[in-house]
Structure formats: structure tokens, C-alpha cells
C-alpha atoms as a PDB file:
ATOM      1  CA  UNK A   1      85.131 186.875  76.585  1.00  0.00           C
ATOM      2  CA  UNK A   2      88.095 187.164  74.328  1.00  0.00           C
ATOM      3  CA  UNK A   3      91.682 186.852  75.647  1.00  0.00           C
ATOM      4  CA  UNK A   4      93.234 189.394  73.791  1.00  0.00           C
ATOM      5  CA  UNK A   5      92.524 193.080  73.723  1.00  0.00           C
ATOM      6  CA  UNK A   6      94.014 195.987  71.256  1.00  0.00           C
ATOM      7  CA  UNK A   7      96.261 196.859  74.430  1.00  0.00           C
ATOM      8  CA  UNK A   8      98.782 199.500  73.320  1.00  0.00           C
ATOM      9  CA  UNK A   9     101.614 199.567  75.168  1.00  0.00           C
ATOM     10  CA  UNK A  10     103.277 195.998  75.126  1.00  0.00           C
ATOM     11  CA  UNK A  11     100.262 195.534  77.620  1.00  0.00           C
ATOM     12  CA  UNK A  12      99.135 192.223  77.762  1.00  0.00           C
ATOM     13  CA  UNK A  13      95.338 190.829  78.214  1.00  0.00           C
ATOM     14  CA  UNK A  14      94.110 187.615  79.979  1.00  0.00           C
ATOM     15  CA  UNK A  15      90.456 186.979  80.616  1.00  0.00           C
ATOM     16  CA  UNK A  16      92.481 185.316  83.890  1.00  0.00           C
ATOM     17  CA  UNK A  17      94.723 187.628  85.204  1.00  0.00           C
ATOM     18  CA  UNK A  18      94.425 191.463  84.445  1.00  0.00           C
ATOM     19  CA  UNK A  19      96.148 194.858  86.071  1.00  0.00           C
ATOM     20  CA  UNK A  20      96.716 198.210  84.857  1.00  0.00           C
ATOM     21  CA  UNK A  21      99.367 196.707  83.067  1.00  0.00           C
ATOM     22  CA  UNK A  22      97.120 195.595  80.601  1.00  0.00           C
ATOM     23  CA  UNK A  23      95.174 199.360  80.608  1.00  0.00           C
ATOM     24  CA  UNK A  24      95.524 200.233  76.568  1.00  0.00           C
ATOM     25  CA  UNK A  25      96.408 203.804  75.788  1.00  0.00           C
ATOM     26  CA  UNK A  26      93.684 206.240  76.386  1.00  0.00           C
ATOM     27  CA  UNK A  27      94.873 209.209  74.302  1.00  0.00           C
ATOM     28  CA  UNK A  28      92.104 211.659  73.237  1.00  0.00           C
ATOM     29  CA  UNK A  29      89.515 210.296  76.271  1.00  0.00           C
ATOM     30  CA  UNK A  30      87.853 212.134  78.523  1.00  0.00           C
ATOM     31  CA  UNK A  31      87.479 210.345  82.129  1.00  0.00           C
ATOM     32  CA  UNK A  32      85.480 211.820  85.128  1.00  0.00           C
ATOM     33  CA  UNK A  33      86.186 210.093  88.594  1.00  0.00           C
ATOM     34  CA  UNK A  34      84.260 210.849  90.993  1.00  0.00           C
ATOM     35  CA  UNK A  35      86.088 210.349  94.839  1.00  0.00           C
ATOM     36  CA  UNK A  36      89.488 210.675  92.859  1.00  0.00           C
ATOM     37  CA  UNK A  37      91.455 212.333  95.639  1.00  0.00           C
ATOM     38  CA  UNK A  38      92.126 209.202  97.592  1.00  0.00           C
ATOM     39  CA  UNK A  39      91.667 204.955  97.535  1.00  0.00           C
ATOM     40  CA  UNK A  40      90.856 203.143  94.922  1.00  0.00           C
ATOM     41  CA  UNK A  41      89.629 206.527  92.953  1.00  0.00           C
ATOM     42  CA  UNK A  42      93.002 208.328  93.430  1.00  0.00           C
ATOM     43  CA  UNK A  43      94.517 205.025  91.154  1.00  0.00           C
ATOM     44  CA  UNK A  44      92.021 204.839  88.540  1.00  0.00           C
ATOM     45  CA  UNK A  45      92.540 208.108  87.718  1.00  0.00           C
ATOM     46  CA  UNK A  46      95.875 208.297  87.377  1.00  0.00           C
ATOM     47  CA  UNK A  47      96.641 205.269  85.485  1.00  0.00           C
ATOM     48  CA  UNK A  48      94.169 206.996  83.326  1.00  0.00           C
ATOM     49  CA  UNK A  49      95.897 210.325  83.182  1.00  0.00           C
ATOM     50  CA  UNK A  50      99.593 207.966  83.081  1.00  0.00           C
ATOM     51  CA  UNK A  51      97.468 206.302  79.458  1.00  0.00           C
ATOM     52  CA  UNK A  52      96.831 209.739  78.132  1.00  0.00           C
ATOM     53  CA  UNK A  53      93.463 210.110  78.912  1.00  0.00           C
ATOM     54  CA  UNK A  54      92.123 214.266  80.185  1.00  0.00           C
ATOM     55  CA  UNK A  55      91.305 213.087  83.893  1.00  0.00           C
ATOM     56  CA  UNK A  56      88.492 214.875  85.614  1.00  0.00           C
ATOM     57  CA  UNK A  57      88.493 214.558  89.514  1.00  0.00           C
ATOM     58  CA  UNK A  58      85.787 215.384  90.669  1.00  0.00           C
ATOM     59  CA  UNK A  59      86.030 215.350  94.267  1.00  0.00           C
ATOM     60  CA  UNK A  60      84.540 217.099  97.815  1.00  0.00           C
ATOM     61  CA  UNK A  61      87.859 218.948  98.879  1.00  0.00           C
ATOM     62  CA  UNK A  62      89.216 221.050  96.359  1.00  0.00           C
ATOM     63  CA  UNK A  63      92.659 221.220  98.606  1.00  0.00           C
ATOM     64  CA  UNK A  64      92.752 217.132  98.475  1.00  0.00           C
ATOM     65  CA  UNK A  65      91.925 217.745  94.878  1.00  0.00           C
ATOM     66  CA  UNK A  66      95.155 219.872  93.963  1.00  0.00           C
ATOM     67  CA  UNK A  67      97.261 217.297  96.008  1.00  0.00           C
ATOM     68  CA  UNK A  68      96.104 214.752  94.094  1.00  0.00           C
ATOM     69  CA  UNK A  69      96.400 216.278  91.177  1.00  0.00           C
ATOM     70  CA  UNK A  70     100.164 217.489  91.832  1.00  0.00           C
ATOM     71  CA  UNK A  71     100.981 213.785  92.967  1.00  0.00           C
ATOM     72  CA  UNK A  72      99.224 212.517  89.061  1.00  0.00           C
ATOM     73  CA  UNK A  73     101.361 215.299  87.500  1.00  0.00           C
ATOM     74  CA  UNK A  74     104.222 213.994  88.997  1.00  0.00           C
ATOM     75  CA  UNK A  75     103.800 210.591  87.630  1.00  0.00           C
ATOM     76  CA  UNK A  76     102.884 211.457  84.591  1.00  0.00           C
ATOM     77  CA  UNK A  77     104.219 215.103  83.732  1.00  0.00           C
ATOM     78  CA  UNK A  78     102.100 215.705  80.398  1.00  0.00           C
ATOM     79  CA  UNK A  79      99.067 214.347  82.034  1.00  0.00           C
ATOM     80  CA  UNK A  80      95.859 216.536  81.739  1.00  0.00           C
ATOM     81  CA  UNK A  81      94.328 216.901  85.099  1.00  0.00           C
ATOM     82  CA  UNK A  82      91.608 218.663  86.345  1.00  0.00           C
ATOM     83  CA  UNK A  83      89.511 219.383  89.351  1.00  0.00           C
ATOM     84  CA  UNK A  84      85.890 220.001  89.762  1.00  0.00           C
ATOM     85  CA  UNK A  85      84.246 219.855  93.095  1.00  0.00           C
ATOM     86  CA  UNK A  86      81.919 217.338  93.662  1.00  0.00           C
ATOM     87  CA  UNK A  87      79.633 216.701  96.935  1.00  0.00           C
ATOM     88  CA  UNK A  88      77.367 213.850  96.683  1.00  0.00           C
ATOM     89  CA  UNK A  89      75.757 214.172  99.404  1.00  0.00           C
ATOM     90  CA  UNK A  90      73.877 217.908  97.371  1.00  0.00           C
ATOM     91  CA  UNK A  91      72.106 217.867  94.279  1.00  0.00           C
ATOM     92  CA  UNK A  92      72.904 221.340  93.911  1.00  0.00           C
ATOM     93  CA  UNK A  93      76.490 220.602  94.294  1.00  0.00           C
ATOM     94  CA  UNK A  94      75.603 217.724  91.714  1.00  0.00           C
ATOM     95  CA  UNK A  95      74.219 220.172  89.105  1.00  0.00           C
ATOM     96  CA  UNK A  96      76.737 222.701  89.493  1.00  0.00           C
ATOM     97  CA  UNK A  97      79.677 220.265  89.402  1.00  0.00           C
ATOM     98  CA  UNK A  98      77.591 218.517  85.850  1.00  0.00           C
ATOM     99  CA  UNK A  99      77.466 222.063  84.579  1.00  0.00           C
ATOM    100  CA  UNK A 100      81.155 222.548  84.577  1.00  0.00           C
ATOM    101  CA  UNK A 101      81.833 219.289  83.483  1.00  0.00           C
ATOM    102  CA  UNK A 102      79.513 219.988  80.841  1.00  0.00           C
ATOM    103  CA  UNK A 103      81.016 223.502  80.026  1.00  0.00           C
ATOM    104  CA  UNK A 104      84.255 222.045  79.973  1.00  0.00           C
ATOM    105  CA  UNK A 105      83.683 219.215  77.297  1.00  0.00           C
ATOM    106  CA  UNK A 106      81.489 218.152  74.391  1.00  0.00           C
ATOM    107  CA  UNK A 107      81.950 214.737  74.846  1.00  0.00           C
ATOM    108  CA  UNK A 108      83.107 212.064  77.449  1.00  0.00           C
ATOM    109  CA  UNK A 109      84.293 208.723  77.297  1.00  0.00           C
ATOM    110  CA  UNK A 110      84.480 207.303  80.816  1.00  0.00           C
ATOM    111  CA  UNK A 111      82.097 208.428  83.831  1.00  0.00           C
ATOM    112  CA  UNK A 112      83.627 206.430  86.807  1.00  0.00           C
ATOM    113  CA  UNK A 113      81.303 206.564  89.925  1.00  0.00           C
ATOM    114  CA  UNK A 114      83.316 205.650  92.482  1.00  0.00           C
ATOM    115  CA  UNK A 115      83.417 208.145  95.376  1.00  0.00           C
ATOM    116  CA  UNK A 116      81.276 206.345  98.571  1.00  0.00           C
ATOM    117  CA  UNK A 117      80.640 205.779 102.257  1.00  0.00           C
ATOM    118  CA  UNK A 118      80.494 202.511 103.817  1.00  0.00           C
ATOM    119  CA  UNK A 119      78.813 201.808 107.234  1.00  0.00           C
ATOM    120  CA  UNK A 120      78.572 205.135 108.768  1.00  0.00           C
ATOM    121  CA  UNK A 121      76.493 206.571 112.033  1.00  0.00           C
ATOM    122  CA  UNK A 122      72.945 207.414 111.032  1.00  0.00           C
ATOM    123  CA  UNK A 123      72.899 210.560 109.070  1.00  0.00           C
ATOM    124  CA  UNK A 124      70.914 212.643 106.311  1.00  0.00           C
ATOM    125  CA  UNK A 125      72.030 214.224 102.983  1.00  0.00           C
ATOM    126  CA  UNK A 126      71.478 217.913 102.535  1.00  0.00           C
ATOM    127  CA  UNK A 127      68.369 216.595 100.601  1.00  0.00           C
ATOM    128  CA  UNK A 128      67.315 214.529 103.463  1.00  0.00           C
ATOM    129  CA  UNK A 129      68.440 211.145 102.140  1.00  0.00           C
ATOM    130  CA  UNK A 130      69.589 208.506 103.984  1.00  0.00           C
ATOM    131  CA  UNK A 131      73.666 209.470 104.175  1.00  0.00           C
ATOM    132  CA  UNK A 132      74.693 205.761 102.402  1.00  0.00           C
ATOM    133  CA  UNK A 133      72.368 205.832 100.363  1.00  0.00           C
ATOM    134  CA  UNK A 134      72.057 208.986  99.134  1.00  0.00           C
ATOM    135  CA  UNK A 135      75.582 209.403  98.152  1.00  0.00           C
ATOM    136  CA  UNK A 136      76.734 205.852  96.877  1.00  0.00           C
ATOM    137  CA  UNK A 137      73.506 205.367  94.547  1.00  0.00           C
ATOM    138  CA  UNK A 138      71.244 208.738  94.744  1.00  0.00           C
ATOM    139  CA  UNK A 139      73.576 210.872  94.429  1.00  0.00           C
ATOM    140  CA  UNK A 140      75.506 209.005  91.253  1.00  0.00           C
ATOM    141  CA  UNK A 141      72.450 208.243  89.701  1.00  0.00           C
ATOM    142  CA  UNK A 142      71.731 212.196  89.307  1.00  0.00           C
ATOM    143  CA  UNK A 143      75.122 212.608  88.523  1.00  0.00           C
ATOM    144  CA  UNK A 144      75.245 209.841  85.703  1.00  0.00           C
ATOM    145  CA  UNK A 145      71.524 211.288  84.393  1.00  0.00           C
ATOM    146  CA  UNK A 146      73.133 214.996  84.341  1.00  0.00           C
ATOM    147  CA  UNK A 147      75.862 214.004  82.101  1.00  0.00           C
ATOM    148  CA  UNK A 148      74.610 211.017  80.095  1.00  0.00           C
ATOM    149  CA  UNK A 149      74.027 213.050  76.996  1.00  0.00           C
ATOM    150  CA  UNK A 150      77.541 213.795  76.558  1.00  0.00           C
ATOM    151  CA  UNK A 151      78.345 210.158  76.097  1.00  0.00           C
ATOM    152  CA  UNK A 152      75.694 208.963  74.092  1.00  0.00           C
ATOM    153  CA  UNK A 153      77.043 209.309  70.857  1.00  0.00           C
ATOM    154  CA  UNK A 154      80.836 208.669  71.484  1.00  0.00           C
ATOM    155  CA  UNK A 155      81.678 205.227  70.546  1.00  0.00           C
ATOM    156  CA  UNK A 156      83.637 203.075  73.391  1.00  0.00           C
ATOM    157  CA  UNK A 157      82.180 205.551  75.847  1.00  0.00           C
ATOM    158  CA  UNK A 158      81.780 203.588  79.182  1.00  0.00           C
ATOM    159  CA  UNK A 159      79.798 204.185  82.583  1.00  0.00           C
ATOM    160  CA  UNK A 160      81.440 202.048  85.156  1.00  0.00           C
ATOM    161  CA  UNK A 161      79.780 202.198  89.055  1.00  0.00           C
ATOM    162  CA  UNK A 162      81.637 200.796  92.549  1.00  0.00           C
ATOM    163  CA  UNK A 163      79.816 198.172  94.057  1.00  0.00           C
ATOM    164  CA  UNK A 164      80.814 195.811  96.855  1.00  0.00           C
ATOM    165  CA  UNK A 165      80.591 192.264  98.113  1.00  0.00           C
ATOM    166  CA  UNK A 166      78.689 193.351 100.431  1.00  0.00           C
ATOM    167  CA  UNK A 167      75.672 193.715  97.913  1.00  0.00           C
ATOM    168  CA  UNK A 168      75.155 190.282  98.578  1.00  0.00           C
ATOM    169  CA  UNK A 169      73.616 191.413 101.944  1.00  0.00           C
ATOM    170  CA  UNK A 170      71.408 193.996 100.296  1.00  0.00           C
ATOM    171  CA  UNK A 171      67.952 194.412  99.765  1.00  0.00           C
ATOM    172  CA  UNK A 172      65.953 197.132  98.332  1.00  0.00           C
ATOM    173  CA  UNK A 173      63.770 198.359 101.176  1.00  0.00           C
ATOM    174  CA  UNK A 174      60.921 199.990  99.732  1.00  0.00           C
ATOM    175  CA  UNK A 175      58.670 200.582 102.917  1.00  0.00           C
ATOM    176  CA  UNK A 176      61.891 202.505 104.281  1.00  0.00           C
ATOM    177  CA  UNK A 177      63.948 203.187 101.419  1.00  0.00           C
ATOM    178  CA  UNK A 178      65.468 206.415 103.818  1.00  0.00           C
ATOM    179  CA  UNK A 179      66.063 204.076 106.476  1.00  0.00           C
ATOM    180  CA  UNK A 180      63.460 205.893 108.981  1.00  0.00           C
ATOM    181  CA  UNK A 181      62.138 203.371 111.142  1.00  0.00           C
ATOM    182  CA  UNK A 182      64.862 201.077 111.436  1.00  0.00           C
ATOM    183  CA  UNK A 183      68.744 201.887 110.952  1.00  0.00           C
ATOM    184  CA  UNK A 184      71.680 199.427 110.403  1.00  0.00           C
ATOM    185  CA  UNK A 185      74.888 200.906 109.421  1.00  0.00           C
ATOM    186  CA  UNK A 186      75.872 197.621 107.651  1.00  0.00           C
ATOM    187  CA  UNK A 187      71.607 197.096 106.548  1.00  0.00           C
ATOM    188  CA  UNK A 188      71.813 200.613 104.854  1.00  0.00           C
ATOM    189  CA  UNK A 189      75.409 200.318 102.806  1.00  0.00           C
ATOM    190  CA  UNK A 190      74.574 196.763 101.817  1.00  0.00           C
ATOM    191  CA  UNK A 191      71.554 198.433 100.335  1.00  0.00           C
ATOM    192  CA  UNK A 192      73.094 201.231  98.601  1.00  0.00           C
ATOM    193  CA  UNK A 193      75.906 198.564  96.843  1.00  0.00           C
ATOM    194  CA  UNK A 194      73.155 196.525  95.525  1.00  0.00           C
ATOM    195  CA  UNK A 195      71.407 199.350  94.344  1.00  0.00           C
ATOM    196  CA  UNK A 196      74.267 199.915  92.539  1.00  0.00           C
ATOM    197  CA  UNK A 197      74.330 197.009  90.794  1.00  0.00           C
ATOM    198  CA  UNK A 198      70.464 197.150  90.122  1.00  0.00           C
ATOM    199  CA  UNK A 199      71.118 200.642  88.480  1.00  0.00           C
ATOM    200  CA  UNK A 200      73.736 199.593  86.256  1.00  0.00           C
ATOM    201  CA  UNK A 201      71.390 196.700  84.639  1.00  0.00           C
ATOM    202  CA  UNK A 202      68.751 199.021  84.493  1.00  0.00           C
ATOM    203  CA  UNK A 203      70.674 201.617  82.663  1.00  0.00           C
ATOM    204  CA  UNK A 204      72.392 199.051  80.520  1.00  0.00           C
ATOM    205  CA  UNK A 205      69.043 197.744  79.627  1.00  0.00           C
ATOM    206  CA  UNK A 206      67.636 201.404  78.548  1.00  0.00           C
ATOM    207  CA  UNK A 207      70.989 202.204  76.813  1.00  0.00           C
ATOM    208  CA  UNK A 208      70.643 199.036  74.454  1.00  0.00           C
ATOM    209  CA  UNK A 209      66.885 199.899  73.823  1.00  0.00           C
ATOM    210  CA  UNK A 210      67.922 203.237  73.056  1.00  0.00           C
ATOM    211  CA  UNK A 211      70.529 201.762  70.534  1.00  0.00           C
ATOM    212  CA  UNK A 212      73.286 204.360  72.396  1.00  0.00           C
ATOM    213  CA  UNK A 213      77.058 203.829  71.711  1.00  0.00           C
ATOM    214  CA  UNK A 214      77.611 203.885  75.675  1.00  0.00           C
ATOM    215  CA  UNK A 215      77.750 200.757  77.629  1.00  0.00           C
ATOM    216  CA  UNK A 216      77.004 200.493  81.466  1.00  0.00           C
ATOM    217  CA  UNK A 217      79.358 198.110  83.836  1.00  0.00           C
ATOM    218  CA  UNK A 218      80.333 197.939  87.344  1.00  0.00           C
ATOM    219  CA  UNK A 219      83.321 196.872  89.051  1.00  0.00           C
ATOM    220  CA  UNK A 220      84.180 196.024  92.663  1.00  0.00           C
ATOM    221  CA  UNK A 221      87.585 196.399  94.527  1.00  0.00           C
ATOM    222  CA  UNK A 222      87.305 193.245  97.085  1.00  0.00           C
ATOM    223  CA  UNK A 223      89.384 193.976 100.095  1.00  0.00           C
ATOM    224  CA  UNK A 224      91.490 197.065  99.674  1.00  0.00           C
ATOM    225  CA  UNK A 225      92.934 199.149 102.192  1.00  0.00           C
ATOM    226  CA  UNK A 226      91.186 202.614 101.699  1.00  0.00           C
ATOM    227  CA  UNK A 227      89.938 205.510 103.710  1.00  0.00           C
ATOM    228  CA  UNK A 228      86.355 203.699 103.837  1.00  0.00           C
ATOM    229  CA  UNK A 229      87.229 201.706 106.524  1.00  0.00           C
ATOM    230  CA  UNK A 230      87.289 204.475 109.256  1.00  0.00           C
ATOM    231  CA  UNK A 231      83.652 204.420 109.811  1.00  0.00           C
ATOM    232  CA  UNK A 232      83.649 200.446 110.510  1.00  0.00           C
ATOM    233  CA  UNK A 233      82.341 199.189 114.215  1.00  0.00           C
ATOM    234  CA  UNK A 234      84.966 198.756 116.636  1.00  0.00           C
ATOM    235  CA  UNK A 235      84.339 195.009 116.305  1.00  0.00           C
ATOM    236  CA  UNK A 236      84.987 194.790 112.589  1.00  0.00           C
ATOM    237  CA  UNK A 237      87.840 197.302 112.619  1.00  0.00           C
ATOM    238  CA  UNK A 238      89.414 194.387 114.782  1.00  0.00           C
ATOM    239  CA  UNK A 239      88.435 191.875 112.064  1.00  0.00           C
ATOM    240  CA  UNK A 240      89.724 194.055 108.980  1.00  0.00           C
ATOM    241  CA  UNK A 241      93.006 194.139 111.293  1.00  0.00           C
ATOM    242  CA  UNK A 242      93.546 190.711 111.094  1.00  0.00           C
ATOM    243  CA  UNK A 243      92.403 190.594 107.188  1.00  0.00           C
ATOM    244  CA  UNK A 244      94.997 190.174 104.066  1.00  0.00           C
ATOM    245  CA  UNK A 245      93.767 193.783 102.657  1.00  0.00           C
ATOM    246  CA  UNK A 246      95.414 194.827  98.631  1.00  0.00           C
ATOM    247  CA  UNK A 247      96.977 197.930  97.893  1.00  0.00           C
ATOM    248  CA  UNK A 248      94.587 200.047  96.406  1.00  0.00           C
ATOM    249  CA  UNK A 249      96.568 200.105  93.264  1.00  0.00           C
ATOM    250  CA  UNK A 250      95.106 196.393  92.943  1.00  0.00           C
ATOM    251  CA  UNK A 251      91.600 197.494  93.912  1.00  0.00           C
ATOM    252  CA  UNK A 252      91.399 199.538  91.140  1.00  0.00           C
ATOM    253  CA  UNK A 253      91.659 197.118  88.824  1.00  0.00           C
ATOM    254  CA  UNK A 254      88.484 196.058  88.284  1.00  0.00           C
ATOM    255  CA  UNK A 255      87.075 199.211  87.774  1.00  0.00           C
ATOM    256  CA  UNK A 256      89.923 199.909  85.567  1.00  0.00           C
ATOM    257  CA  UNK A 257      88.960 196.306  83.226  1.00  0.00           C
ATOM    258  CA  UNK A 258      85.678 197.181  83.488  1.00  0.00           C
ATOM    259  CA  UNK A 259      86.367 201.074  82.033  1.00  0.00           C
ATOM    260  CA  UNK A 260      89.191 200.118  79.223  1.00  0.00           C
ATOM    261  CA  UNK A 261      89.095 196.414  78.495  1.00  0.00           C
ATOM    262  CA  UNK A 262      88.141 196.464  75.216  1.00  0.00           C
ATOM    263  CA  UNK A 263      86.505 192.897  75.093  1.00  0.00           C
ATOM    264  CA  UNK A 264      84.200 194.049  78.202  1.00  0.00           C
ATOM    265  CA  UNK A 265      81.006 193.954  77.375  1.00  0.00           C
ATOM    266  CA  UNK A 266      77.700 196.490  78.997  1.00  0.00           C
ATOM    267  CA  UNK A 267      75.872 194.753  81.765  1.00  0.00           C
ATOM    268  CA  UNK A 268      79.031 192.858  82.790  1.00  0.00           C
ATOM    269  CA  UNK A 269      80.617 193.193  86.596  1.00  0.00           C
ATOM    270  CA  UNK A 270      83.769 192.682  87.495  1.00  0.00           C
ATOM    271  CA  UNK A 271      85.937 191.852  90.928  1.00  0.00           C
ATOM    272  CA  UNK A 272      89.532 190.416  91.961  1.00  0.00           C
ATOM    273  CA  UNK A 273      89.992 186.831  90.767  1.00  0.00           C
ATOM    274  CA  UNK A 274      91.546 185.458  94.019  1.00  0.00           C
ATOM    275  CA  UNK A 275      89.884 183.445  97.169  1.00  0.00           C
ATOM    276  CA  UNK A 276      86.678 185.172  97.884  1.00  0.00           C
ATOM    277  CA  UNK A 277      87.130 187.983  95.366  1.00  0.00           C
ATOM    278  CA  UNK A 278      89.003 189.827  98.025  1.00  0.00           C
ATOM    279  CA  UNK A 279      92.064 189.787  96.225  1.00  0.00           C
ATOM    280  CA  UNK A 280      94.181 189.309  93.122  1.00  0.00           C
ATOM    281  CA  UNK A 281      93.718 190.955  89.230  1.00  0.00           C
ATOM    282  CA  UNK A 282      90.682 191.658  87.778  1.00  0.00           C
ATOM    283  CA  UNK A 283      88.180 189.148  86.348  1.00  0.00           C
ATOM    284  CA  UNK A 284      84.929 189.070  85.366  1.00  0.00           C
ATOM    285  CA  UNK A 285      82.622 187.866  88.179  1.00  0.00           C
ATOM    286  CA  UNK A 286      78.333 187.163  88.636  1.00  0.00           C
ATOM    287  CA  UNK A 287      76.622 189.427  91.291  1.00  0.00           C
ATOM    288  CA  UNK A 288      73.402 188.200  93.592  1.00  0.00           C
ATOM    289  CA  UNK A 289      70.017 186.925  91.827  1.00  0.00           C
ATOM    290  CA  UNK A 290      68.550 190.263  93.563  1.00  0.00           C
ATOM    291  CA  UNK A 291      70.462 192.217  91.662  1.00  0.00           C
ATOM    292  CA  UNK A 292      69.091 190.939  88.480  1.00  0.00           C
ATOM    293  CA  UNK A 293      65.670 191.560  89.448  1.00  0.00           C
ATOM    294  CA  UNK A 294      64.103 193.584  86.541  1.00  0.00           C
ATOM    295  CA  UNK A 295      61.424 194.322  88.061  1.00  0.00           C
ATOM    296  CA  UNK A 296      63.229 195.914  91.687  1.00  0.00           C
ATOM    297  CA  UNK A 297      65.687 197.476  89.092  1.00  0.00           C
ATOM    298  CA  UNK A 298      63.034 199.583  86.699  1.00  0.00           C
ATOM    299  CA  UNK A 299      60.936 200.587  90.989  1.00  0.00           C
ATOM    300  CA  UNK A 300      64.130 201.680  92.172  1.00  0.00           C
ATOM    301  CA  UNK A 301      64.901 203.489  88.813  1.00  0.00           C
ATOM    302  CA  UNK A 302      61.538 205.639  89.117  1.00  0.00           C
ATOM    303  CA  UNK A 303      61.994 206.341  92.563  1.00  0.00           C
ATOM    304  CA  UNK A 304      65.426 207.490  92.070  1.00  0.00           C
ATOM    305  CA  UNK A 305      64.720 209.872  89.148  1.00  0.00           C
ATOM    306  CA  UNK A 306      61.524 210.728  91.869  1.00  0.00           C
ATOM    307  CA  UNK A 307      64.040 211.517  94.355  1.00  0.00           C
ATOM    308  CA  UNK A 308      66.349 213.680  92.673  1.00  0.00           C
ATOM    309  CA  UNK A 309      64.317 215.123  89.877  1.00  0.00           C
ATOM    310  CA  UNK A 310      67.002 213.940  87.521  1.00  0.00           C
ATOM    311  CA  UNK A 311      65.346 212.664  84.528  1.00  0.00           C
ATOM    312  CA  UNK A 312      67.083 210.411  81.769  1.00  0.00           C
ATOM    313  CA  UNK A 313      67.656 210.870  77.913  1.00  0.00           C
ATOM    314  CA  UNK A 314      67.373 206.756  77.504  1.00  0.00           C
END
């Protein structure tokens, strides 16, 4: 990967060490975050917005929306922010929210799926999904599908997904995808993270085939301090106590590389370059052999669009 980028700004690139300081100007892109009011989402967005990209947040709580919003304004005063809600845990909220999206712009540049859940209580969609599952992968994949075809033909335009260390953990359960017969809180969002990952290639793979201008990556924030860790066990909330968490300004980062960098390439996956990948700027980093498994990639694909009844145009 190159070391330099066309970084506007005075922004400097290194393949080494990368922030938002190095984020080149986005002026005329359209960005949709999804889980924007908050974390690692509320950042990305508006260092976005703060570039001169038109910032969609599309997010659960409209009220957590407009403070968001307000506090992105205030950073950035000409910044073009909007709100669409967003509940992942719905396909209809899904198709409603892609509709306005849709009504709202020709094109897009950046689709940012980053809203999640991490190692809740057992607990169902309001399609019946498995609650981790459903929202960090099911409910992005439909989303992604929905508005694909507003990104196929802009050049640079970028689909970056959240994943997590904790992919490493994962495996694709096929015999109890939903989690039915046996649930583990940590079992189910490992799971979801690698299916993540397993989407991304998949879609990267069909987007190349499909000789598309859009490019599919994924990014993980290593050990930020975010609303996600509320739903931990007692026993690891003592753990992630003792644990040096980043800022979520830092956590962004890699999703930020991974949406603006422009020497990153589709397929690639990115993470913080410290100790562990807990911590530090963004770098490029490998994910688990499962993840790379074509063949678990192209089942889960065709189950997912079975799930959802979301159907591709790649």
C-alpha cells in the first residue's frame, strides 16, 4: 500500500500511523452512517461532515439524532447534516429508512455500517432473528442491498462494515444460525462480527465480477470506550474496568482509513496498529482464515438475501 494519499488539507498519510488527521476533504460526498448518534459512529460522521462531506445519520432515536446533529453543526457550522431513522432490528424500518435515503439522493459515496449490539440477553428482532445477529449483519446486509444501486456507478464510492476482534471467536452456525437451541451472548456476537467480515469479501468479490466502481472494506475500532459495553457480563465489565480503553475519536479511525484513504483498496480490513490491535492509529490488518472461507461466505450470502428478501444488483 502506498504511503502517500491525495490528502487535502496539509493532512498527512502513513501506511504506519493514520488519524482523521490524515481524512482528505470530502466535499461533494454523500456519507450514510448508520448508529451515528453515539461511539465510534457519532465520530465518523462528523469528521465527515467537519471534511465537507452531506452526512446522513441514520439512527434509532430521532431525539439522539437532532442532538447529534446540533453537536456536528457546532463543530462544523456549514456542515450538511441530516437525520433519517433507522431501526435495524425491522426490515420495514430498513425499507422505509432506504426509501428516504433513496428519495433524498441520486447517488452516494460512503455507506458506513456501523450501528451494533455486542453480547446482549437472548432476544429476537421484530422479524424473529436472533437480536445480534439480526442487527449487526442481517439487518446491514438488507440495508447495504437496498441502497447498493445508488453507488454503483459513482467512482471512489466505498461500503465500509464494523467488525470486531472478537470475529476471531466466530463461527457461522448453520444448524442454528438464530441461535435456537443453544444461546451464548459472547457465541452469538462473535458470530455476527465474523459474518461481517464474510459479507464484505463476498460483496467485494461480486462487486469486482460485476466490474462496479464501488469497493467493499471493513474496519474495526479495537478497544474503545462506547455505549456497547453496557450489555457486557458482570465479570467482563470488571475486566474492561481494568482495560486501557481509546477515546472513540481513535476508534473511528479505522473505519474512517478504510472509508477515505485513497490508497485503500476493496476487500482490505483495517484495525488500530498498537499491542493487540486494541489501540493506536489505523493500519491495515489480516482477519481469521474463517473469514476467508468462500465457500461459508457465498451460504451465508444466500441465506441472508433468504432471510430478508433483500436481493442484490451484483
Amino acid at each position: 500500500m502506498s504511503d502517500t494519499s491525495e490528502a487535502g488539507s496539509g493532512a498527512r498519510t502513513s501506511a504506519a500511523a493514520w488519524t482523521e488527521a490524515d481524512v482528505p476533504g470530502q466535499a461533494g460526498r454523500t456519507a450514510v452512517v448508520t448508529g451515528a448518534n453515539s461511539g465510534i459512529g457519532f465520530e465518523a460522521a462528523r469528521v465527515l461532515a467537519e471534511r465537507g462531506a452531506a452526512v446522513v445519520l441514520a439512527i434509532r432515536d430521532l431525539g439522539k439524532g437532532e442532538d447529534a446533529a446540533a453537536k456536528i453543526r457546532a463543530s462544523a457550522p456549514a456542515a450538511s447534516v441530516s437525520i433519517v431513522r433507522l431501526d435495524l432490528g425491522s426490515l420495514a424500518s430498513i425499507r422505509e429508512a432506504a426509501e428516504e435515503v433513496r428519495a433524498g439522493h441520486d447517488r452516494l459515496d460512503l455507506l458506513i455500517n456501523n450501528a451494533g449490539l455486542m453480547m446482549t440477553p437472548r432476544g429476537r428482532t421484530a422479524d424473529g432473528f436472533e437480536l445480534q445477529l439480526g442487527t449487526n449483519h442481517l439487518g446491514h446486509f438488507a440495508l447495504t442491498g437496498l441502497l447498493l444501486d445508488r453507488m454503483l456507478q459513482v467512482p471512489g464510492s466505498r461500503v465500509v462494515t464494523v467488525s470486531s476482534n472478537g470475529h476471531k471467536l466466530g463461527r457461522i452456525h448453520f444448524d442454528d444460525l438464530q441461535s435456537e437451541r443453544r444461546y451464548s451472548r459472547t457465541g452469538a456476537y462473535a458470530q455476527s462480527k465474523l459474518a461481517n467480515l464474510l459479507f464484505t469479501y463476498e460483496l467485494q468479490d461480486r462487486l469486482t465480477r460485476a466490474g462496479a466502481a464501488t469497493a467493499a472494506l471493513a474496519a474495526h475500532p479495537g478497544t474503545s470506550r462506547t455505549a456497547l459495553t453496557r450489555n457486557l457480563p458482570a465479570v467482563m465489565r470488571l475486566g474492561a474496568a481494568l482495560m486501557p480503553f481509546q477515546p472513540p475519536a481513535m476508534g473511528a479511525a479505522p473505519m474512517l482509513r478504510a472509508a477515505t484513504d485513497p490508497a485503500a483498496q476493496g476487500g482490505e480490513y483495517y484495525g488500530p496498529a498498537g499491542f493487540g490491535e486494541n489501540s493506536g492509529p489505523a493500519k491495515r490488518v489480516q482477519s481469521s482464515a474463517r473469514s476467508h472461507d468462500t465457500e461459508t461466505g457465498r451460504r451465508l450470502w444466500e441465506e441472508s438475501a433468504r432471510l430478508t428478501g433483500v436481493s442484490y444488483p451484483v
